[in-house]
C-alpha atoms as a PDB file:
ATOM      1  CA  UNK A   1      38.144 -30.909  17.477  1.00  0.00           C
ATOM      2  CA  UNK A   2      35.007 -31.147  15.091  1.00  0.00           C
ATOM      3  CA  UNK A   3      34.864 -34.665  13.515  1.00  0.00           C
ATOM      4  CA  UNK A   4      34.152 -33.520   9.948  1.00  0.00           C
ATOM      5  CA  UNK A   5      34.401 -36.961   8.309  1.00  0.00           C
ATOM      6  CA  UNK A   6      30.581 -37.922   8.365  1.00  0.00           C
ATOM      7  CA  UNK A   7      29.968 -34.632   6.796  1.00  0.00           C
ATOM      8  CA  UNK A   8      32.563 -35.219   3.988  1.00  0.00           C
ATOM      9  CA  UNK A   9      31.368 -38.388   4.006  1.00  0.00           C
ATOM     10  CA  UNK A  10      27.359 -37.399   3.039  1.00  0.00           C
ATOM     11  CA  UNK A  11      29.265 -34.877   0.739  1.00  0.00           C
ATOM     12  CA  UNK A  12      30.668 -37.615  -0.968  1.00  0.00           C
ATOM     13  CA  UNK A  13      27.873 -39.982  -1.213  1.00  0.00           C
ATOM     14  CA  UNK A  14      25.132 -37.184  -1.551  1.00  0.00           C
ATOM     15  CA  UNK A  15      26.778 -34.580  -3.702  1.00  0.00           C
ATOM     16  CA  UNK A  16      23.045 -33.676  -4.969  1.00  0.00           C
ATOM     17  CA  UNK A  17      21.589 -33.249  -1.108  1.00  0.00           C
ATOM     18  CA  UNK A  18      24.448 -31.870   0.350  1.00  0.00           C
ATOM     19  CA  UNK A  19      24.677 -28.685  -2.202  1.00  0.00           C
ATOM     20  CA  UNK A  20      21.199 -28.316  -2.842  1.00  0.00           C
ATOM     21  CA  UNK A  21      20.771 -27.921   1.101  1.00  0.00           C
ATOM     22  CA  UNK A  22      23.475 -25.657   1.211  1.00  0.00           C
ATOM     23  CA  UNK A  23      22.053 -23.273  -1.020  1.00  0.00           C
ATOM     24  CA  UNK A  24      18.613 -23.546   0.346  1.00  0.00           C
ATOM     25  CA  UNK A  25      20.178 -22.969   4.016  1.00  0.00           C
ATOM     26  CA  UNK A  26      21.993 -19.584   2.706  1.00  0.00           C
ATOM     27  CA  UNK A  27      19.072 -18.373   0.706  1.00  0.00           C
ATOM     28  CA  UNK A  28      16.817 -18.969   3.468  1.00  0.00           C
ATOM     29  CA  UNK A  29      19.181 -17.617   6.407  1.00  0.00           C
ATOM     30  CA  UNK A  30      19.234 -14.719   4.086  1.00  0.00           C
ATOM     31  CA  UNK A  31      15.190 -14.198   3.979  1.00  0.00           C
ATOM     32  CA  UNK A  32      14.820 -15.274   6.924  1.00  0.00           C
ATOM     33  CA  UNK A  33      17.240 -12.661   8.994  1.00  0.00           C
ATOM     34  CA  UNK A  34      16.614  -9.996   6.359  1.00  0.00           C
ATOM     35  CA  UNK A  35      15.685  -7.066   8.512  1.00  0.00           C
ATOM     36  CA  UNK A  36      19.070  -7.649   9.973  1.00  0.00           C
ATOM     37  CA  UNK A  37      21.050  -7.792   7.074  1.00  0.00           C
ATOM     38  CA  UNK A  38      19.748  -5.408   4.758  1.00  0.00           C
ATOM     39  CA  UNK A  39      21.486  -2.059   4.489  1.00  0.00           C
ATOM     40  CA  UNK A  40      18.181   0.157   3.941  1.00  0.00           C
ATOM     41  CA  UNK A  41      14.263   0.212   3.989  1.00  0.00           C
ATOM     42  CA  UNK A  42      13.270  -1.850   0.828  1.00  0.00           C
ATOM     43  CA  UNK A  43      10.603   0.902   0.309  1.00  0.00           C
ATOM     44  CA  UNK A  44      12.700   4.401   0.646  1.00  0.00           C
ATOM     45  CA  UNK A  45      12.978   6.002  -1.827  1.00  0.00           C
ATOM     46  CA  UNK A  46      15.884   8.283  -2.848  1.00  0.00           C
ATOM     47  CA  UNK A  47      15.468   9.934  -6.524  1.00  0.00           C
ATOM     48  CA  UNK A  48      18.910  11.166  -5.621  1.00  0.00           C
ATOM     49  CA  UNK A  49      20.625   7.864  -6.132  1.00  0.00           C
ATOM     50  CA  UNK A  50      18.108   6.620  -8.949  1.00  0.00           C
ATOM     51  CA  UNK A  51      19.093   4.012 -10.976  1.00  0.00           C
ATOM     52  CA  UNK A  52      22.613   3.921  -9.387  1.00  0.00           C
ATOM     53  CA  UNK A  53      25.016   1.462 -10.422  1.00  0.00           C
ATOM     54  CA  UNK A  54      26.094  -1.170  -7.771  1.00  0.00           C
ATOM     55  CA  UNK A  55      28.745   0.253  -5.810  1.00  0.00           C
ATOM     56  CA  UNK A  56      29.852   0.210  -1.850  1.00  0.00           C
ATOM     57  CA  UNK A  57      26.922   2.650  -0.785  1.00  0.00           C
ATOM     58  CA  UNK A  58      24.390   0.064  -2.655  1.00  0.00           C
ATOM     59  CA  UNK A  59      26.246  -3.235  -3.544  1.00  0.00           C
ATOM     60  CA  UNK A  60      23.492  -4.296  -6.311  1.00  0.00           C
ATOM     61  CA  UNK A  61      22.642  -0.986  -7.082  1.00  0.00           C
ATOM     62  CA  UNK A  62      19.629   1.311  -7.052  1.00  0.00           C
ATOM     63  CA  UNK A  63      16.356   1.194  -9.162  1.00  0.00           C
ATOM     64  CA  UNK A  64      14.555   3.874 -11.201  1.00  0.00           C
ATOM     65  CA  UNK A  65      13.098   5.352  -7.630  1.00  0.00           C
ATOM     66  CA  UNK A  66      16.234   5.120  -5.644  1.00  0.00           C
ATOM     67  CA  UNK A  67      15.985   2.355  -3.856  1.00  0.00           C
ATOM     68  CA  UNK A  68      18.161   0.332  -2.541  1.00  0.00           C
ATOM     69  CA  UNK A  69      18.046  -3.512  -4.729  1.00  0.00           C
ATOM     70  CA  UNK A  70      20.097  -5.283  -2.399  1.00  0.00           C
ATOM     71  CA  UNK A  71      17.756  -4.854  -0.035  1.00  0.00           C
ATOM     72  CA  UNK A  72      14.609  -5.481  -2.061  1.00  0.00           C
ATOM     73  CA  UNK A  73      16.375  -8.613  -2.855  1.00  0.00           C
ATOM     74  CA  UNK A  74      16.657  -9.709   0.745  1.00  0.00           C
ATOM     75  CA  UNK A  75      12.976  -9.586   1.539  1.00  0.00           C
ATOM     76  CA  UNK A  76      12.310 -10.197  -1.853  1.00  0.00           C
ATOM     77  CA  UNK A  77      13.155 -13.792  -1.131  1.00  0.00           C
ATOM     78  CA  UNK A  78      11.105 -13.897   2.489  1.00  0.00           C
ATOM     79  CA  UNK A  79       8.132 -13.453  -0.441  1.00  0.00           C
ATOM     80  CA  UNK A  80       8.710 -16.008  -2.599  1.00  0.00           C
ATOM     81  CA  UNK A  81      10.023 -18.539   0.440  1.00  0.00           C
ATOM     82  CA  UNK A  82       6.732 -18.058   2.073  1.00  0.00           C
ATOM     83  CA  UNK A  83       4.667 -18.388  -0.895  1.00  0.00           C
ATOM     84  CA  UNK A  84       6.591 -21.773  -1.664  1.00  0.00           C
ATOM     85  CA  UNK A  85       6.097 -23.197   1.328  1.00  0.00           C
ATOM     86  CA  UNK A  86       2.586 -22.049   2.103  1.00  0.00           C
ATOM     87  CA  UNK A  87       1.566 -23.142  -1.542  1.00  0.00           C
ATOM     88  CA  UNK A  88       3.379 -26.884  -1.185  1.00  0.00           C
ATOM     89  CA  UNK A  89       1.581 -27.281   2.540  1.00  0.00           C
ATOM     90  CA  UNK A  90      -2.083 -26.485   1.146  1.00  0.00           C
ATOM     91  CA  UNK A  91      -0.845 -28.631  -2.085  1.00  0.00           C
ATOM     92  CA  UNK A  92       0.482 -31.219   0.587  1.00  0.00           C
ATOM     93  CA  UNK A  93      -2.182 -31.237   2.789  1.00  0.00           C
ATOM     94  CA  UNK A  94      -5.259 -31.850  -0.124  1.00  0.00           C
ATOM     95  CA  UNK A  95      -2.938 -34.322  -1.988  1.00  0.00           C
ATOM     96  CA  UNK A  96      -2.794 -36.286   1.211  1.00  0.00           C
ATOM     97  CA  UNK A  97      -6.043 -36.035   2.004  1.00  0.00           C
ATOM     98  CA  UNK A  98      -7.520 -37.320  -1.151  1.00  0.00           C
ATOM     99  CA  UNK A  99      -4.596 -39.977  -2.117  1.00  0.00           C
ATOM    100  CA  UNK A 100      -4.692 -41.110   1.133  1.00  0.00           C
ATOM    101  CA  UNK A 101      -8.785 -41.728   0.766  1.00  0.00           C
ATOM    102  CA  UNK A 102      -8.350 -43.177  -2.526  1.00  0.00           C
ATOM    103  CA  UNK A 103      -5.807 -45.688  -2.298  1.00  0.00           C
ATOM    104  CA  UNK A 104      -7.318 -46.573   1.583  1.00  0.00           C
ATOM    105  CA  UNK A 105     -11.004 -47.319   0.565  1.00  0.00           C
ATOM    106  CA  UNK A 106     -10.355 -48.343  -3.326  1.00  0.00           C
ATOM    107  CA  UNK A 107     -13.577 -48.999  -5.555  1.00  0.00           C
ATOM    108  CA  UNK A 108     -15.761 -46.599  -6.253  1.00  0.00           C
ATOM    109  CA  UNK A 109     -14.127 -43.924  -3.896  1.00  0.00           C
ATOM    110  CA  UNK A 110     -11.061 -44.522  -5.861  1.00  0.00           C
ATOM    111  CA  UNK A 111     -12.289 -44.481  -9.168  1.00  0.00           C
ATOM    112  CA  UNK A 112     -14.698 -41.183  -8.422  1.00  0.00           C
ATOM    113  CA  UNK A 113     -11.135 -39.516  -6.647  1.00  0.00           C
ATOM    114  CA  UNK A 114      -8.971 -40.686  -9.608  1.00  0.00           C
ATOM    115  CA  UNK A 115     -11.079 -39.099 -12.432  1.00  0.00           C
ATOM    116  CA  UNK A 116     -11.353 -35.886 -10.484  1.00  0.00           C
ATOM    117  CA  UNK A 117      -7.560 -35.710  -9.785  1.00  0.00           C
ATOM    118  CA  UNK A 118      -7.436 -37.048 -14.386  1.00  0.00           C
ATOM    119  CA  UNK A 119      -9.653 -33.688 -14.969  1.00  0.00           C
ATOM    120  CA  UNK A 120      -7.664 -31.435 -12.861  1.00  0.00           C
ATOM    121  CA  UNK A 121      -4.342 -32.574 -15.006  1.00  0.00           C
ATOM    122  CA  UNK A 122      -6.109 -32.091 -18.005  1.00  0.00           C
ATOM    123  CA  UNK A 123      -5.958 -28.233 -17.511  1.00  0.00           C
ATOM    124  CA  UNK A 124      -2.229 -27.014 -17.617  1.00  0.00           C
ATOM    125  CA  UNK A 125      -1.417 -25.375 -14.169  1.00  0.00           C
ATOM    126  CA  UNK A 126       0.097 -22.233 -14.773  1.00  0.00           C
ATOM    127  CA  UNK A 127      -2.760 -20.800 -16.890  1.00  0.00           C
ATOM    128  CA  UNK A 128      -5.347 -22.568 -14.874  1.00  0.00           C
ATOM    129  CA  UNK A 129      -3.535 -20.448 -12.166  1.00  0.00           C
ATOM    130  CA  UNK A 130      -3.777 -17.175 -14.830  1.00  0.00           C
ATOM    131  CA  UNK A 131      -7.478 -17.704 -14.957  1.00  0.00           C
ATOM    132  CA  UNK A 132      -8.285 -17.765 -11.676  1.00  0.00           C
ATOM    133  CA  UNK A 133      -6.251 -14.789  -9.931  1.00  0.00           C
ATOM    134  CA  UNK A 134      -7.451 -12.500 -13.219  1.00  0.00           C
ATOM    135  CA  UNK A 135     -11.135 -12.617 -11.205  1.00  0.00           C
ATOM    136  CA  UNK A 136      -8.999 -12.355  -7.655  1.00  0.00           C
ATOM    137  CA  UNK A 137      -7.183  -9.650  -6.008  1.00  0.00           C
ATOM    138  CA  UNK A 138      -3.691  -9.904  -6.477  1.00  0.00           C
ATOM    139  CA  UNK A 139      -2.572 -10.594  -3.150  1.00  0.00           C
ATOM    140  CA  UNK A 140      -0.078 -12.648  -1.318  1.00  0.00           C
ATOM    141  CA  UNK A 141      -2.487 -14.780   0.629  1.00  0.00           C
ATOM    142  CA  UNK A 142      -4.504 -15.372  -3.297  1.00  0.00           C
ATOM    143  CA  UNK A 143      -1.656 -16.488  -4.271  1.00  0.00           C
ATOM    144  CA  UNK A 144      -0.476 -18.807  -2.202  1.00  0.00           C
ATOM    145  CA  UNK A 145      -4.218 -20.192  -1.634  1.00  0.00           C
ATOM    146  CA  UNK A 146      -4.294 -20.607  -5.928  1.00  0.00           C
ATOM    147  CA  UNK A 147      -0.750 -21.840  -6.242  1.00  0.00           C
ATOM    148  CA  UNK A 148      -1.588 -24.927  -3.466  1.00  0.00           C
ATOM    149  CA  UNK A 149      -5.693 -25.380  -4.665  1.00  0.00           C
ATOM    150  CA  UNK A 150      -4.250 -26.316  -8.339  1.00  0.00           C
ATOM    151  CA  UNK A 151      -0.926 -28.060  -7.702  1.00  0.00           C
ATOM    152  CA  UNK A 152      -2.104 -31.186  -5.491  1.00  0.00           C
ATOM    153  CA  UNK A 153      -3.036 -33.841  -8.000  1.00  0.00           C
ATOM    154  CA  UNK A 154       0.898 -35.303  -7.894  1.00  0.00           C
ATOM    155  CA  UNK A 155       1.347 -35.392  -4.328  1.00  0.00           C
ATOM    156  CA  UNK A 156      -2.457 -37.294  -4.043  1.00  0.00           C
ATOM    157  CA  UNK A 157      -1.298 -39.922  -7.068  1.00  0.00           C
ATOM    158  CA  UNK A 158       1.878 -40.484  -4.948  1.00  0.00           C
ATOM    159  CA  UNK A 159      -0.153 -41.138  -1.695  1.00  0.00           C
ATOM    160  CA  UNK A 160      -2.655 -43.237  -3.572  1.00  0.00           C
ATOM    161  CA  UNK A 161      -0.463 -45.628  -5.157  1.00  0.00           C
ATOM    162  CA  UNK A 162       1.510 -46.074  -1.595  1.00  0.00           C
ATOM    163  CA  UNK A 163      -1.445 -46.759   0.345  1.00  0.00           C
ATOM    164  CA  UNK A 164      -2.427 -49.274  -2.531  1.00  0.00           C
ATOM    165  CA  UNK A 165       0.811 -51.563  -1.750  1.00  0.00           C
ATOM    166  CA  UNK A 166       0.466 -50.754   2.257  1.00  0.00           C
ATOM    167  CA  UNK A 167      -2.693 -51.784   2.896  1.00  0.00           C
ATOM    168  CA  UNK A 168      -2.527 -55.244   2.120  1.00  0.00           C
ATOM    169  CA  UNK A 169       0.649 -55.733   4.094  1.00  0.00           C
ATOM    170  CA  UNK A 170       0.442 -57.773   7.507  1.00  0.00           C
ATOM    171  CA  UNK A 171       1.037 -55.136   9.877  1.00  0.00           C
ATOM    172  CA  UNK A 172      -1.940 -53.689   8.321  1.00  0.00           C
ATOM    173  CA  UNK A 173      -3.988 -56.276   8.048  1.00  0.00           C
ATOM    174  CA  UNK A 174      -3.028 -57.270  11.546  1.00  0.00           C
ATOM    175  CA  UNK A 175      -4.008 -53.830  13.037  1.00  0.00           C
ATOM    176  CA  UNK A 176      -7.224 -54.012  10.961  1.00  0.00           C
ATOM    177  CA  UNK A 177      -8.047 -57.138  12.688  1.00  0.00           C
ATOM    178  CA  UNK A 178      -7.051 -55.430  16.497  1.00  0.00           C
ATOM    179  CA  UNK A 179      -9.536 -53.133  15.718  1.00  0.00           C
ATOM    180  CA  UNK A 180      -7.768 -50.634  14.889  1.00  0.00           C
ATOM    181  CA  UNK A 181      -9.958 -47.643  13.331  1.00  0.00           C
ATOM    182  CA  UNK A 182      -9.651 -46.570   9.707  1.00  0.00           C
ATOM    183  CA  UNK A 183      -8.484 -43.269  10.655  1.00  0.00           C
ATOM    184  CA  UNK A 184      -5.929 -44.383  12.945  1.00  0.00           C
ATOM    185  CA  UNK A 185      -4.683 -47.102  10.384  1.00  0.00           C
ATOM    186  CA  UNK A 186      -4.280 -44.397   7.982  1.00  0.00           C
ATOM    187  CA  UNK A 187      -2.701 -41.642  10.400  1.00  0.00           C
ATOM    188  CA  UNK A 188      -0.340 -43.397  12.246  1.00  0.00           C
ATOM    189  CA  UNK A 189       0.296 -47.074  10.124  1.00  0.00           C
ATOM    190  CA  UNK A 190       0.338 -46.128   6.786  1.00  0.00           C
ATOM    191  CA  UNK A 191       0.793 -41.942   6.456  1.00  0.00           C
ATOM    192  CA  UNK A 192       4.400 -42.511   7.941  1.00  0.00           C
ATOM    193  CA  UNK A 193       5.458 -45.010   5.668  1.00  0.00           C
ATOM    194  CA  UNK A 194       4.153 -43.206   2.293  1.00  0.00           C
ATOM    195  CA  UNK A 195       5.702 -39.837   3.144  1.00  0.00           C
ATOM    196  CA  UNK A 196       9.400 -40.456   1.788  1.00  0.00           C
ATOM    197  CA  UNK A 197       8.228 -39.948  -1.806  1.00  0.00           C
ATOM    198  CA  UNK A 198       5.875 -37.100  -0.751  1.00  0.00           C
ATOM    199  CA  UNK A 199       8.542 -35.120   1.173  1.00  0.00           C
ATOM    200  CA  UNK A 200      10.559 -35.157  -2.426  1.00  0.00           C
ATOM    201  CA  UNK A 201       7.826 -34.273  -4.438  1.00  0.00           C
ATOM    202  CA  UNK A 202       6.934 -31.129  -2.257  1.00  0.00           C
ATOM    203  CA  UNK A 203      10.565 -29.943  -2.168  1.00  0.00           C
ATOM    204  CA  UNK A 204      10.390 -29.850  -5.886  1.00  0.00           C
ATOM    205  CA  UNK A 205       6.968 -28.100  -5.613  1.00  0.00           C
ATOM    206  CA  UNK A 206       8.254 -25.631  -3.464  1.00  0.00           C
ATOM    207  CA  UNK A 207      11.118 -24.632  -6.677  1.00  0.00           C
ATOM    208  CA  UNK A 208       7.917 -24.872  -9.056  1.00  0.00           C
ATOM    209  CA  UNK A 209       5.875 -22.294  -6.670  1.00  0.00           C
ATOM    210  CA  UNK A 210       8.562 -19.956  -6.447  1.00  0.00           C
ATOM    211  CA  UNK A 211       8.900 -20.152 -10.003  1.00  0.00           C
ATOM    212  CA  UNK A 212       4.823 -19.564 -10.646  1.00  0.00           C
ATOM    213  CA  UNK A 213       5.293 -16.538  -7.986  1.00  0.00           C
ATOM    214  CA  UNK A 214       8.371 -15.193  -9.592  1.00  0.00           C
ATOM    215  CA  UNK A 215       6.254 -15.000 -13.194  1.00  0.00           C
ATOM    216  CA  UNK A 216       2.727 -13.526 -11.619  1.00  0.00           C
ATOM    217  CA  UNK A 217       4.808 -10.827 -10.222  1.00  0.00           C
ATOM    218  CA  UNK A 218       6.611 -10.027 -13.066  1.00  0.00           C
ATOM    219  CA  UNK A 219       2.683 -10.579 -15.408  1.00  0.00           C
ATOM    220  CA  UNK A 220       1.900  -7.730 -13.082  1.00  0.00           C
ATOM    221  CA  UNK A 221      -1.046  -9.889 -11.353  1.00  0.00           C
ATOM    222  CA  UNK A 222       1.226 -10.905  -8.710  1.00  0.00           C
ATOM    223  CA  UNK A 223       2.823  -9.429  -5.501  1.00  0.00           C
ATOM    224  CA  UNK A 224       2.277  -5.457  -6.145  1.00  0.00           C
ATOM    225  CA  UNK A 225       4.608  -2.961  -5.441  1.00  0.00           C
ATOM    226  CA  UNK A 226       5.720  -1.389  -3.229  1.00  0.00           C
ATOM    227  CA  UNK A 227       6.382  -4.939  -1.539  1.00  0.00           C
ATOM    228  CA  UNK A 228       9.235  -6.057  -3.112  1.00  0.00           C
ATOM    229  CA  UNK A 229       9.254  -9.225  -5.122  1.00  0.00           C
ATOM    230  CA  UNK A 230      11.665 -10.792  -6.917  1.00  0.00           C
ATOM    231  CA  UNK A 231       9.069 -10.849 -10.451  1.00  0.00           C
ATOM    232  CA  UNK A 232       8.508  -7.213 -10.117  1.00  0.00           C
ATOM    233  CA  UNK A 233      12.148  -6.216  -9.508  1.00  0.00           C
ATOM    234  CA  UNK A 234      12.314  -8.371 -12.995  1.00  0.00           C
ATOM    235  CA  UNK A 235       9.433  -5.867 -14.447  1.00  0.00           C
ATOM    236  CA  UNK A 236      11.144  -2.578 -13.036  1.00  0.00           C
ATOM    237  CA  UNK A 237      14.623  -4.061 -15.021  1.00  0.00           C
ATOM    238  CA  UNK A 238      12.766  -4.729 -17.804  1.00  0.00           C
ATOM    239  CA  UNK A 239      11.451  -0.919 -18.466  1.00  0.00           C
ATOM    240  CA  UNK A 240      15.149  -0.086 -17.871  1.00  0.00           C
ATOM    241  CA  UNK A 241      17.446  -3.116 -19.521  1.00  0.00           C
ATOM    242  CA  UNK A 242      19.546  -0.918 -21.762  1.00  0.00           C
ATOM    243  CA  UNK A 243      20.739   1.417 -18.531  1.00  0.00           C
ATOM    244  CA  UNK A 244      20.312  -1.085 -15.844  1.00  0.00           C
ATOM    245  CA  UNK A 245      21.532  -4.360 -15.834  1.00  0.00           C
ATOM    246  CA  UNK A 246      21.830  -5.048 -12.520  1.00  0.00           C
ATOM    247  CA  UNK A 247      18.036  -4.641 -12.451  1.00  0.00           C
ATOM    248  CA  UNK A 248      17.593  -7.846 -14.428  1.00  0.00           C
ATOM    249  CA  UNK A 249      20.938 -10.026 -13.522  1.00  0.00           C
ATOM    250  CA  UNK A 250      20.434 -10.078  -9.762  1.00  0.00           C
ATOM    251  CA  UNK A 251      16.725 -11.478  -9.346  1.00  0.00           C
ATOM    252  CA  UNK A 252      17.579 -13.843 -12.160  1.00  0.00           C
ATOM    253  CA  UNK A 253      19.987 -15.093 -10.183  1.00  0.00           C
ATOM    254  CA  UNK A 254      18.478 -15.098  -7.390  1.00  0.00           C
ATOM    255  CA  UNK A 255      15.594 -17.376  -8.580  1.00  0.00           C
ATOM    256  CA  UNK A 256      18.051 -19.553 -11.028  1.00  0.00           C
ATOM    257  CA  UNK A 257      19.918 -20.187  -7.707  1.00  0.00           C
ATOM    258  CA  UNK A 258      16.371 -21.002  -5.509  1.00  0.00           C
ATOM    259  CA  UNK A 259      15.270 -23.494  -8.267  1.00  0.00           C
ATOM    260  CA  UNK A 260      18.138 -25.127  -8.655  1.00  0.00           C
ATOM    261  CA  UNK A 261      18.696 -25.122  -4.807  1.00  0.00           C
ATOM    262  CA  UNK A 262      15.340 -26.947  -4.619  1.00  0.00           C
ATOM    263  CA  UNK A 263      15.860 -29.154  -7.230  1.00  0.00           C
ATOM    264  CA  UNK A 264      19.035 -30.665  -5.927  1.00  0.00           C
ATOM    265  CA  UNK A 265      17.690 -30.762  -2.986  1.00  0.00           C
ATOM    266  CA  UNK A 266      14.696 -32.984  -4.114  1.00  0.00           C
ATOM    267  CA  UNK A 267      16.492 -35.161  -6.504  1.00  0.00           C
ATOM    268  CA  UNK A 268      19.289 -35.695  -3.783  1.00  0.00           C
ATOM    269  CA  UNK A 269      16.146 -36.825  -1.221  1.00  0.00           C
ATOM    270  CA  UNK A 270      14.749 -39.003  -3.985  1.00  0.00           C
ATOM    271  CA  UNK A 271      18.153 -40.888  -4.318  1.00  0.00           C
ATOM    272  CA  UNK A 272      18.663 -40.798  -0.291  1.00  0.00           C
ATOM    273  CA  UNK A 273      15.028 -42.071   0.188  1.00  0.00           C
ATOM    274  CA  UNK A 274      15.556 -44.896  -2.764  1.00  0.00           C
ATOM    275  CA  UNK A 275      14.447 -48.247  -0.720  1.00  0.00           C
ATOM    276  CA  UNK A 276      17.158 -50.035  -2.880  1.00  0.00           C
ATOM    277  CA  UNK A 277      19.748 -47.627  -0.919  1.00  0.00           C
ATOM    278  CA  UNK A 278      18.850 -47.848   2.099  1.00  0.00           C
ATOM    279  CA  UNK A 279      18.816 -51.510   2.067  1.00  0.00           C
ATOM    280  CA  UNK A 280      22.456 -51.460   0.740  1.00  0.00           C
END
């Protein structure tokens, strides 16, 4: 018989974690096995059944050129999931990179890192994000390349100020004096040990990336139909909100339910990760 009290015991303890990674497991089983589980190609179109309400043939109901939501919905998320976590391991991978550098080296390579990373905050992302794609093609791979160029500078303050307090600890200092390169002190000494806040940081950026998809798409400078999004399902609802509700509640739900996923998820991480906790 399955020995279930570790799992109500995490439930317990890690309310936050455990229900934020429950709805990030069902949302992304969903994407993830959507040509399974949808009902219908998200692209036919049926102007027999347009704008049908949600009913057994089409459980969330039809939009204004038949097609079946439901399933738009399903791949819908396999979008925005891949954007997220594209975006967050670009974002992940230059916030290292330069945090890592920064906090490593100190002086002047700090202080010239640092007051890049201060200019980049200085512009707010999401219309730093607007400026750029209006001289792009909208695109999937754009977007995911803008979202992650423009959404590193936490994730490299993070690393910084955790190499900072590693490297003048005495298993660093000790490898330093072994010989140990500067890249492999960095890679395999110190990278480890900084990535507990990082890992947090990029769960929440993933929520914040589906969120910057979710708008593009629904700006119209984001995914473009006929791929289904869940922003432009928002944009189709919009056009037809006084005959169509279902047009507008389901996406919304679907992304209020991803965020918040995301965000549990994160701040349930960030309490797991605490070093106060785990010492207790």
């Amino acid at each position: 018989m399955l020995n279930t009290s570790p799992i109500l015991k995490f439930t317990r303890t890690h309310p936050l974690a455990f229900w934020g990674g429950v709805i990030v497991f069902i949302m992304s089983f969903c994407a993830i096995f959507a040509p399974l589980i949808t009902p219908y190609d998200p692209t036919f179109i049926d102007l027999e059944a347009m704008l049908s309400p949600p009913s057994a043939a089409h459980p969330m109901g039809t939009d204004q050129l038949g097609r079946d939501v439901l399933s738009r919905m399903l791949y819908g998320g396999r979008i925005s999931l891949m954007v997220g976590f594209i975006a967050m391991g670009i974002s992940g991978f230059l916030g290292i990179m330069v945090g890592a550098l920064a906090g490593f080296y100190g002086g002047k390579v700090d202080a010239l890192l640092m007051r890049f990373v201060d200019v980049m905050l200085c512009f707010p992302s999401f219309f730093l994000i607007l400026a750029v794609i209006a001289f792009m093609e909208p695109s999937m791979v754009n977007i995911m390349a803008v979202i992650g160029l423009t959404s590193w500078m936490g994730v490299a303050r993070l690393v910084r100020a955790e190499f900072l307090k590693l490297r003048h600890m005495d298993f660093i200092e000790s490898a330093q004096s072994a010989g140990v390169s500067a890249f492999a002190l960095m890679l395999r000494y110190m990278l480890p040990n900084a990535l507990p806040p990082v890992l947090v940081n990029m769960t929440l950026g993933i929520a914040a990336a589906i969120l910057i998809e979710s708008a593009l798409s629904f700006l119209g400078i984001g995914i473009q139909p006929p791929t289904p999004s869940w922003g432009n399902i928002l944009t189709d609802g919009k056009a037809n909100i006084e005959i169509a509700w279902w047009l507008n509640v389901f996406p919304g739900l679907a992304i209020l339910l991803t965020v918040l996923g995301y965000n549990l998820l994160g701040e349930g991480l960030r309490e797991l990760l605490n070093p106060r906790h785990l010492r207790t």
